[in-house]
PDB file of N, CA and C in Angstrom:
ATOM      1  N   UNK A   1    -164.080  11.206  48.256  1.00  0.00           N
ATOM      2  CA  UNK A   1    -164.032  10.968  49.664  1.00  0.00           C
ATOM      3  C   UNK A   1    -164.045   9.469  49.965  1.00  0.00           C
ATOM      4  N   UNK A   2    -165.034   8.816  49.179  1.00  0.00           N
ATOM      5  CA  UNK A   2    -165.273   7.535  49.254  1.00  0.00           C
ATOM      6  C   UNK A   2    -163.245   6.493  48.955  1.00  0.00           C
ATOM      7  N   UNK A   3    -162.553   6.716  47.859  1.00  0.00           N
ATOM      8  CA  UNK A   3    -161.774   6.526  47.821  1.00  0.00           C
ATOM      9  C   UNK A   3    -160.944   6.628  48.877  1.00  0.00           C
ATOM     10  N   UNK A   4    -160.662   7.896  49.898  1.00  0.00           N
ATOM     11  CA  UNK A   4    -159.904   8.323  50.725  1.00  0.00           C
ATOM     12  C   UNK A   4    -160.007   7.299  51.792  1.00  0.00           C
ATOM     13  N   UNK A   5    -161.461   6.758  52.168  1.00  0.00           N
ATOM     14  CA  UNK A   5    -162.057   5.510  52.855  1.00  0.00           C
ATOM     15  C   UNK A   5    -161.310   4.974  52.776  1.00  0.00           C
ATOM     16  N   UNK A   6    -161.403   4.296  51.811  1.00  0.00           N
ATOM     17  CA  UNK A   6    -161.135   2.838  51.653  1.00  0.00           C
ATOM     18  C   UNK A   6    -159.315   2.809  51.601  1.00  0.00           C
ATOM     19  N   UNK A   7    -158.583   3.781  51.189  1.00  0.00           N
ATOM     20  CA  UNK A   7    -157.142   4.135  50.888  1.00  0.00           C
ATOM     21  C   UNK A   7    -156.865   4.081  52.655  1.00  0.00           C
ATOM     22  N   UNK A   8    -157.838   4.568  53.539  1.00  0.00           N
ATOM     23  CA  UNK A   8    -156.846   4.533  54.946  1.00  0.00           C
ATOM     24  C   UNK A   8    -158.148   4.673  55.797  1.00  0.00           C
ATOM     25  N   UNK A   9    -158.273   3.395  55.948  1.00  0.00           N
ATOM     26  CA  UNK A   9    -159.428   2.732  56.746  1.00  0.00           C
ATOM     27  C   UNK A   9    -159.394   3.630  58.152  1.00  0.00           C
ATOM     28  N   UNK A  10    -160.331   3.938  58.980  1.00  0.00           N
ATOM     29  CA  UNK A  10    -160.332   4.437  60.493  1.00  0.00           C
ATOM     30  C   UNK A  10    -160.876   3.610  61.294  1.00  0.00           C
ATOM     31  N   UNK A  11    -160.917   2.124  60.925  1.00  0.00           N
ATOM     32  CA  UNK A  11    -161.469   1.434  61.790  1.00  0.00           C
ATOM     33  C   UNK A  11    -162.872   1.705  62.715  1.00  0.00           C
ATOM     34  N   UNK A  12    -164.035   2.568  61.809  1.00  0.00           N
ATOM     35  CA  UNK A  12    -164.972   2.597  62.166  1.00  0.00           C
ATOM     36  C   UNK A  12    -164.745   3.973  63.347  1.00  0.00           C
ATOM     37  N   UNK A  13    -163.957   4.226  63.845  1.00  0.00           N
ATOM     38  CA  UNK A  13    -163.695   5.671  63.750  1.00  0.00           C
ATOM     39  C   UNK A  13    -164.902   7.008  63.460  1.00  0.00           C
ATOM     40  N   UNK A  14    -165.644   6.706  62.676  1.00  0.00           N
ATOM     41  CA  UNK A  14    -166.167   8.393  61.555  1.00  0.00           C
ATOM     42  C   UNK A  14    -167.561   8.060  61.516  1.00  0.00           C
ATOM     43  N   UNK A  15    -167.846   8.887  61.280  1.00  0.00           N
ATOM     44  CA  UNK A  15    -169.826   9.032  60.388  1.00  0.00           C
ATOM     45  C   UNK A  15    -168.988   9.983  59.339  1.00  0.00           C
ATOM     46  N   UNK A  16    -169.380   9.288  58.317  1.00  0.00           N
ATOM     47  CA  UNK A  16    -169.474  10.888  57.174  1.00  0.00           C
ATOM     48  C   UNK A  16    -171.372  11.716  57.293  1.00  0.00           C
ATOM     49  N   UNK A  17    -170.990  12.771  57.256  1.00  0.00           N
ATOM     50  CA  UNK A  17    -172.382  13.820  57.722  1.00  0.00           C
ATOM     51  C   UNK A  17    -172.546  14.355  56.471  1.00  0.00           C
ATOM     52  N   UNK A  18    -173.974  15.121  56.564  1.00  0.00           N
ATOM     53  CA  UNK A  18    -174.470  16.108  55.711  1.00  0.00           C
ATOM     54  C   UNK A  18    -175.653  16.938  56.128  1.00  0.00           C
ATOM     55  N   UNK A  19    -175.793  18.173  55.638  1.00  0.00           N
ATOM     56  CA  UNK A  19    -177.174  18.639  55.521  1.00  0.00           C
ATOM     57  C   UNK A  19    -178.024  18.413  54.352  1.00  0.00           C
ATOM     58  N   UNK A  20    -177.571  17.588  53.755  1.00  0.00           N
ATOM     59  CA  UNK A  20    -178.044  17.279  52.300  1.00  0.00           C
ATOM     60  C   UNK A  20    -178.715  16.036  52.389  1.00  0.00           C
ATOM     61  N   UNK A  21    -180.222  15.569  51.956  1.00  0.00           N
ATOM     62  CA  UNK A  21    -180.517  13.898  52.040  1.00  0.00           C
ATOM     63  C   UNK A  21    -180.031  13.244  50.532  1.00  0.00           C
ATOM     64  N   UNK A  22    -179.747  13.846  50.131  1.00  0.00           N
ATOM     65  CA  UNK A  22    -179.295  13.738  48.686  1.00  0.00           C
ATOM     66  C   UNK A  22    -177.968  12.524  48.529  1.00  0.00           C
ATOM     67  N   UNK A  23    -177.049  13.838  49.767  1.00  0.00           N
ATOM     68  CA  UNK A  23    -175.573  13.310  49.850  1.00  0.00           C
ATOM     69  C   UNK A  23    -175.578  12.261  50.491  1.00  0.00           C
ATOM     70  N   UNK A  24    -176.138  11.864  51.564  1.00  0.00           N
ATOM     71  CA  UNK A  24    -176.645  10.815  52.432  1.00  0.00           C
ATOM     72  C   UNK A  24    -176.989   9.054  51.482  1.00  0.00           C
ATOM     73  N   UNK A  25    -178.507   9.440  50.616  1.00  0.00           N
ATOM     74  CA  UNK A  25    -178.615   8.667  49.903  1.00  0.00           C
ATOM     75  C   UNK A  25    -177.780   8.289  49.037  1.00  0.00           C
ATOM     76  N   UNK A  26    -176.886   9.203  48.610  1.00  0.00           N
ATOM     77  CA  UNK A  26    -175.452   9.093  47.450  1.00  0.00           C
ATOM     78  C   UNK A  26    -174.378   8.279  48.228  1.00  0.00           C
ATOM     79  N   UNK A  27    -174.003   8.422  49.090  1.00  0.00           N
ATOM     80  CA  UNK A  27    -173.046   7.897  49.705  1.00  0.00           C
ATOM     81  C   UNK A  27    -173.372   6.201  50.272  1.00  0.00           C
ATOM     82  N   UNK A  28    -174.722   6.276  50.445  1.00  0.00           N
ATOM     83  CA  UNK A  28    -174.951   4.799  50.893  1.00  0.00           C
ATOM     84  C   UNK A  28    -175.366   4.047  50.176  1.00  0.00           C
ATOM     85  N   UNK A  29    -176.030   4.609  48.795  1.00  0.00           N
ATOM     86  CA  UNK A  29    -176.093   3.766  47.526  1.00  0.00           C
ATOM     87  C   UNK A  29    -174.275   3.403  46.786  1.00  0.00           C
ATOM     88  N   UNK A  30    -173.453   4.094  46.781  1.00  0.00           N
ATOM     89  CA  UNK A  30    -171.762   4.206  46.682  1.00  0.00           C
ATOM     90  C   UNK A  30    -171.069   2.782  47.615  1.00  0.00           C
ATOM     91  N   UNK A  31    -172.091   2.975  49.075  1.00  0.00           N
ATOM     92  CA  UNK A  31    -170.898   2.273  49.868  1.00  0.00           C
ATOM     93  C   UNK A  31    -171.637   1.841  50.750  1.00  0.00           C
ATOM     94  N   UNK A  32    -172.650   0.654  51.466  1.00  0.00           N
ATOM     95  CA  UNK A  32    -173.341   0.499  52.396  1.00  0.00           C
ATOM     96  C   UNK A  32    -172.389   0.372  53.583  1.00  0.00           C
ATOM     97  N   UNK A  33    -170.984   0.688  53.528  1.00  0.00           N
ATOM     98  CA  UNK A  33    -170.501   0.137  55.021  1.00  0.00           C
ATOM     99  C   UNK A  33    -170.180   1.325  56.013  1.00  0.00           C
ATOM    100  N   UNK A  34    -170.014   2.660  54.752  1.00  0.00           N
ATOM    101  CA  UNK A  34    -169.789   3.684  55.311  1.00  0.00           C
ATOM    102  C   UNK A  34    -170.869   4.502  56.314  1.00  0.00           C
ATOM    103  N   UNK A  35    -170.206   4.913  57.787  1.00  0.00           N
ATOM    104  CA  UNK A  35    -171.518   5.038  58.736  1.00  0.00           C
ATOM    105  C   UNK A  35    -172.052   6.532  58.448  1.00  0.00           C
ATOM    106  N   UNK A  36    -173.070   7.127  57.956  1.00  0.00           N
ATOM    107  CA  UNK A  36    -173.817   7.829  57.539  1.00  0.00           C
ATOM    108  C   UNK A  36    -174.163   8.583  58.615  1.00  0.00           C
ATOM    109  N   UNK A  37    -174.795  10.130  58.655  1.00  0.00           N
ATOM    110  CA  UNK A  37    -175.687  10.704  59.420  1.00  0.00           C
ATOM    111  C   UNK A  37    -175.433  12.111  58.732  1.00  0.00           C
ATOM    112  N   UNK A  38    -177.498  11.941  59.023  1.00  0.00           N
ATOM    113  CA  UNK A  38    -177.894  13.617  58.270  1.00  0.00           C
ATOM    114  C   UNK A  38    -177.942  14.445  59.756  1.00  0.00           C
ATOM    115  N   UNK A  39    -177.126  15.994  59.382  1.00  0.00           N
ATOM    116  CA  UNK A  39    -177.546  17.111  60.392  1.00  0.00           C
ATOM    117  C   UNK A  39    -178.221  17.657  59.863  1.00  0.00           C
ATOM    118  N   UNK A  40    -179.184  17.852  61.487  1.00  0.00           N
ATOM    119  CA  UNK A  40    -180.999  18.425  60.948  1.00  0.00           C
ATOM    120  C   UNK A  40    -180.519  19.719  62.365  1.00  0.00           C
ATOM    121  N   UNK A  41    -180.379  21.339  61.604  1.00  0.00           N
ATOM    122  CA  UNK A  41    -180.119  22.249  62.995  1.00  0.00           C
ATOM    123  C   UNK A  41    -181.598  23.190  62.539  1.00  0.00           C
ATOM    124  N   UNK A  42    -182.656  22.735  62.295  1.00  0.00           N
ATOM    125  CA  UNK A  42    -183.641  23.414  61.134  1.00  0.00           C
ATOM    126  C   UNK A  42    -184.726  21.737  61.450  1.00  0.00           C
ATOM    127  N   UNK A  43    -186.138  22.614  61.960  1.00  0.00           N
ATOM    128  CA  UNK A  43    -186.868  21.163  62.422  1.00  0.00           C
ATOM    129  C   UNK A  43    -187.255  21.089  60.847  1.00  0.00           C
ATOM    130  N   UNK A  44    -187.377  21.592  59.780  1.00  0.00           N
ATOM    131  CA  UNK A  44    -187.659  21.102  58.321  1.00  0.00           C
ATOM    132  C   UNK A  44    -186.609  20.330  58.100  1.00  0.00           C
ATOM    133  N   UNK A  45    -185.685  20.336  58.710  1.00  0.00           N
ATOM    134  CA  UNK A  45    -184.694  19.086  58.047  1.00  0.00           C
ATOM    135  C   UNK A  45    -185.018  17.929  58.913  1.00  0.00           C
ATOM    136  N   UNK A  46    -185.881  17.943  59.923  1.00  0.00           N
ATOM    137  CA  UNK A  46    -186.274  16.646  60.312  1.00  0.00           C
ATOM    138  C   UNK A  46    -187.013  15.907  59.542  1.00  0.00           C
ATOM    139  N   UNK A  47    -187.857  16.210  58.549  1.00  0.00           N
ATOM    140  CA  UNK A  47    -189.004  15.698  57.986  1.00  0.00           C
ATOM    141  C   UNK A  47    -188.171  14.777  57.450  1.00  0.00           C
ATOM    142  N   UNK A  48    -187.225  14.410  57.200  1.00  0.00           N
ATOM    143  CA  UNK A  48    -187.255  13.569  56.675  1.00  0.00           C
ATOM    144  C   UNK A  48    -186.375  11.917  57.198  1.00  0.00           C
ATOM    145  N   UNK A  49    -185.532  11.982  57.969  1.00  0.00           N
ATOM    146  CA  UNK A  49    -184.749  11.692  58.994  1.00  0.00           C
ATOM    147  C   UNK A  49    -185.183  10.152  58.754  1.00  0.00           C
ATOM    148  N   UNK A  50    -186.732   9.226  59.149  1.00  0.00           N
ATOM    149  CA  UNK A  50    -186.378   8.065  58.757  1.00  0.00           C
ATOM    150  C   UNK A  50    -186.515   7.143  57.839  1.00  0.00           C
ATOM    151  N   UNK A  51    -186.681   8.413  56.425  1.00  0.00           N
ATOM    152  CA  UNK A  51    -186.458   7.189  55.053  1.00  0.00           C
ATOM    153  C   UNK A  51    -185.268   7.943  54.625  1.00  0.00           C
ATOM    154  N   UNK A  52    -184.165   8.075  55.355  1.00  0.00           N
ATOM    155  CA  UNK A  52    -182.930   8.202  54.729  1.00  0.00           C
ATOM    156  C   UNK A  52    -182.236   7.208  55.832  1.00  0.00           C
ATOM    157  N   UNK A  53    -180.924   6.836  55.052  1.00  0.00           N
ATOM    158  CA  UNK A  53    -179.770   5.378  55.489  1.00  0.00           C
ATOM    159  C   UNK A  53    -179.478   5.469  56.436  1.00  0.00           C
ATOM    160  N   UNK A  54    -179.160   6.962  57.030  1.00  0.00           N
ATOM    161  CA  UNK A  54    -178.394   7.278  58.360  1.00  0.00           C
ATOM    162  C   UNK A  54    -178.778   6.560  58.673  1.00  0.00           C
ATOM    163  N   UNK A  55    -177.403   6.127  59.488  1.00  0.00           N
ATOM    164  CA  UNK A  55    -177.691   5.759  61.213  1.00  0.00           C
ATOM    165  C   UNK A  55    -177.837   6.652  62.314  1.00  0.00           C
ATOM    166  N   UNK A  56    -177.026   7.422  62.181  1.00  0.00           N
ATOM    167  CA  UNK A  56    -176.915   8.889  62.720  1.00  0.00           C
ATOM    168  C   UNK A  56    -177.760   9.697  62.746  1.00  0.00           C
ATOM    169  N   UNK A  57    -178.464  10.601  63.448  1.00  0.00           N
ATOM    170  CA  UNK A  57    -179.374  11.706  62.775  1.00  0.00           C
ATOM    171  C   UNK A  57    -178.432  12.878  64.275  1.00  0.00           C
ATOM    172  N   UNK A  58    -178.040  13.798  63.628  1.00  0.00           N
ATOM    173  CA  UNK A  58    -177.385  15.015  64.399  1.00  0.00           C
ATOM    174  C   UNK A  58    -178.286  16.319  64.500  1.00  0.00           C
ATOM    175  N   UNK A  59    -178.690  16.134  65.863  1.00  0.00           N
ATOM    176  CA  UNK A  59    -179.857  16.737  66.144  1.00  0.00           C
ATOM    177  C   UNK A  59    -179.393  18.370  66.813  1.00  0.00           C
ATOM    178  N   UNK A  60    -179.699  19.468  65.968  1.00  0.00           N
ATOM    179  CA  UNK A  60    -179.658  20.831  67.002  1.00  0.00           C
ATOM    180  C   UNK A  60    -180.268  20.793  68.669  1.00  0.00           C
ATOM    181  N   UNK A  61    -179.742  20.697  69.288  1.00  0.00           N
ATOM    182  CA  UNK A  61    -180.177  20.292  70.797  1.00  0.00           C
ATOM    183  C   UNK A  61    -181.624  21.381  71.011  1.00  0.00           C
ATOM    184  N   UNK A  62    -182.100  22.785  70.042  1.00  0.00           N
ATOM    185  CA  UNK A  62    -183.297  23.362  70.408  1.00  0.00           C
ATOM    186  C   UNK A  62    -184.199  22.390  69.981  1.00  0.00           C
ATOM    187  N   UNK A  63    -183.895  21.716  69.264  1.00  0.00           N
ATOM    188  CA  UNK A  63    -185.013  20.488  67.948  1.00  0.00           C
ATOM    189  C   UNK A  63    -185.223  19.338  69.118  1.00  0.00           C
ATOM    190  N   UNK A  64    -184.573  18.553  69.987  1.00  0.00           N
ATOM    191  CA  UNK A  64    -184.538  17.904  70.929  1.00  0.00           C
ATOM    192  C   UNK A  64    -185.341  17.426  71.580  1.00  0.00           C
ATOM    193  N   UNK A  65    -186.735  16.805  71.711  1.00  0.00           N
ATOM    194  CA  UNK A  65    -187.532  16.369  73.112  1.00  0.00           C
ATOM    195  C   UNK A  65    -187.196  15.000  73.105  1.00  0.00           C
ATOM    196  N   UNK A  66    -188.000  14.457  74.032  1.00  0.00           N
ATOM    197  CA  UNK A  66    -188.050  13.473  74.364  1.00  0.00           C
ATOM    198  C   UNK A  66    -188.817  12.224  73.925  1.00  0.00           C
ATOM    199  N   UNK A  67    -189.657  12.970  73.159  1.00  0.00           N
ATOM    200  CA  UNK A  67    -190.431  12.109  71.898  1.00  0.00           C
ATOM    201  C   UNK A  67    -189.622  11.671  70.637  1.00  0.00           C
ATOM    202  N   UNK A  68    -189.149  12.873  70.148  1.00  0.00           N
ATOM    203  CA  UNK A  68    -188.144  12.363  69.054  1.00  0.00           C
ATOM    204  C   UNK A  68    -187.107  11.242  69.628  1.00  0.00           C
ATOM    205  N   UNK A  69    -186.249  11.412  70.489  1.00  0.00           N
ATOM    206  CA  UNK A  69    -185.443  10.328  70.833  1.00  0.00           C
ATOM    207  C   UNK A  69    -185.774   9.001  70.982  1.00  0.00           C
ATOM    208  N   UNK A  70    -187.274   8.961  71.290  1.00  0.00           N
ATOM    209  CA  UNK A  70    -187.481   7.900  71.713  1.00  0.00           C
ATOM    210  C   UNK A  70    -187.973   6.776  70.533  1.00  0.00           C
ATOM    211  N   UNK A  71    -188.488   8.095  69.788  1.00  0.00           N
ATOM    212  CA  UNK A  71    -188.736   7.711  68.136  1.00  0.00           C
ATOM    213  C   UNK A  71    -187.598   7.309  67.569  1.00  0.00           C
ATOM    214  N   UNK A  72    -186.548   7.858  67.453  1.00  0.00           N
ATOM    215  CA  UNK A  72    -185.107   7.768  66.543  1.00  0.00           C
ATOM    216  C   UNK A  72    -184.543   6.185  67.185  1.00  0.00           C
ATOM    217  N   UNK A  73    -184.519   5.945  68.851  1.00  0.00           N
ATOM    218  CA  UNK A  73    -184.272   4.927  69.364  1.00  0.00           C
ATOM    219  C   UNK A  73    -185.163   3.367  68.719  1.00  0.00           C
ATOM    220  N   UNK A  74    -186.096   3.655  68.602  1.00  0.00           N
ATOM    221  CA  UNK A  74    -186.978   2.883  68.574  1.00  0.00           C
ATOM    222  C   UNK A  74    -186.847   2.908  66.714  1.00  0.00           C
ATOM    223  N   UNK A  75    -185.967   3.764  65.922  1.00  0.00           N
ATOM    224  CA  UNK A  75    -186.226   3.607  64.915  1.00  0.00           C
ATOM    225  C   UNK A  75    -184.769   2.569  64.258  1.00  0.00           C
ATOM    226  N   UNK A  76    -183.931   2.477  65.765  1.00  0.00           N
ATOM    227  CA  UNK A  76    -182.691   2.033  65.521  1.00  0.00           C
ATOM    228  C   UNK A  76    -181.780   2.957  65.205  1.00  0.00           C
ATOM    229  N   UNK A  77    -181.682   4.199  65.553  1.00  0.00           N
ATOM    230  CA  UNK A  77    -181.018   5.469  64.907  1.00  0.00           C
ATOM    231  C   UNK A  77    -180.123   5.656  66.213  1.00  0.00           C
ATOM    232  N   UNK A  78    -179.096   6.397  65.652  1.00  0.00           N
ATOM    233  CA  UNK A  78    -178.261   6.976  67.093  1.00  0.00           C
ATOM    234  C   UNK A  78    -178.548   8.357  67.037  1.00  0.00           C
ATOM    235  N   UNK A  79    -178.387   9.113  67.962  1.00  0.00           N
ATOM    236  CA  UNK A  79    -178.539  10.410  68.005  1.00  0.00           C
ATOM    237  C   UNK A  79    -177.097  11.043  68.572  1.00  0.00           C
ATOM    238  N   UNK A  80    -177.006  12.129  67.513  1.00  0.00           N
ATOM    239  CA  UNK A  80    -175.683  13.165  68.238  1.00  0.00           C
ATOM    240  C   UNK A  80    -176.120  14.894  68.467  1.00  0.00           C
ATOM    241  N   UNK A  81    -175.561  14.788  69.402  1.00  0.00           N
ATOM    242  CA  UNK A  81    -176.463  16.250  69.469  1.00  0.00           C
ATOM    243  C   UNK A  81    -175.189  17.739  68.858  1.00  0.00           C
ATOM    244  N   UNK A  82    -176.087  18.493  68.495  1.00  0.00           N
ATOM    245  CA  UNK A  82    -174.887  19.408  67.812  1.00  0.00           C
ATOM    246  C   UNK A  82    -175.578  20.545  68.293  1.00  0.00           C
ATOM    247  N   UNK A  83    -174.927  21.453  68.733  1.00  0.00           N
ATOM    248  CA  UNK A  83    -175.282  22.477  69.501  1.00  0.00           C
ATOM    249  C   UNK A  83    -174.393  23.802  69.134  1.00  0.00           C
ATOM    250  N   UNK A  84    -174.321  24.819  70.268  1.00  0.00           N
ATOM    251  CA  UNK A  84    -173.527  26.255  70.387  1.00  0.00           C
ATOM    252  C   UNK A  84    -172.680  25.727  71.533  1.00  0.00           C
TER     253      UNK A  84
END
């Protein structure tokens, strides 16, 4: 995937995603330029959200208050919301 990057740039365009912190950490140890974000639709996949690279964190809109955002903001994170 990483190849495909760099073969036809999107001009910042993309997040590559995952439900995986694995893939996340893999990809930004690979490539620090590529913009990252873990989907968390499962509040256990929050636990872990800010010692991983994302910038991104793609939040199930039930997982959602107003504390977390303000946390993720304040953590320098963007938030996308992914929903039904």
């Amino acid at each position: 995937m990483l190849a495909a990057l760099r073969e036809r740039p999107l001009n910042g365009n993309y997040v590559v995603s995952s439900f995986l912190p694995d893939v996340v950490m893999e990809l930004k140890a690979r490539s620090a330029a590529v913009p990252t974000g873990i989907i968390c639709e499962k509040a256990g996949q929050l636990m872990r959200w800010r010692e991983l690279p994302a910038q991104y964190i793609i939040v199930h809109y039930s997982l959602l208050t107003r504390r977390l955002i303000n946390l993720m903001h304040d953590a320098g994170k963007s938030i996308c919301l992914d929903g039904e």
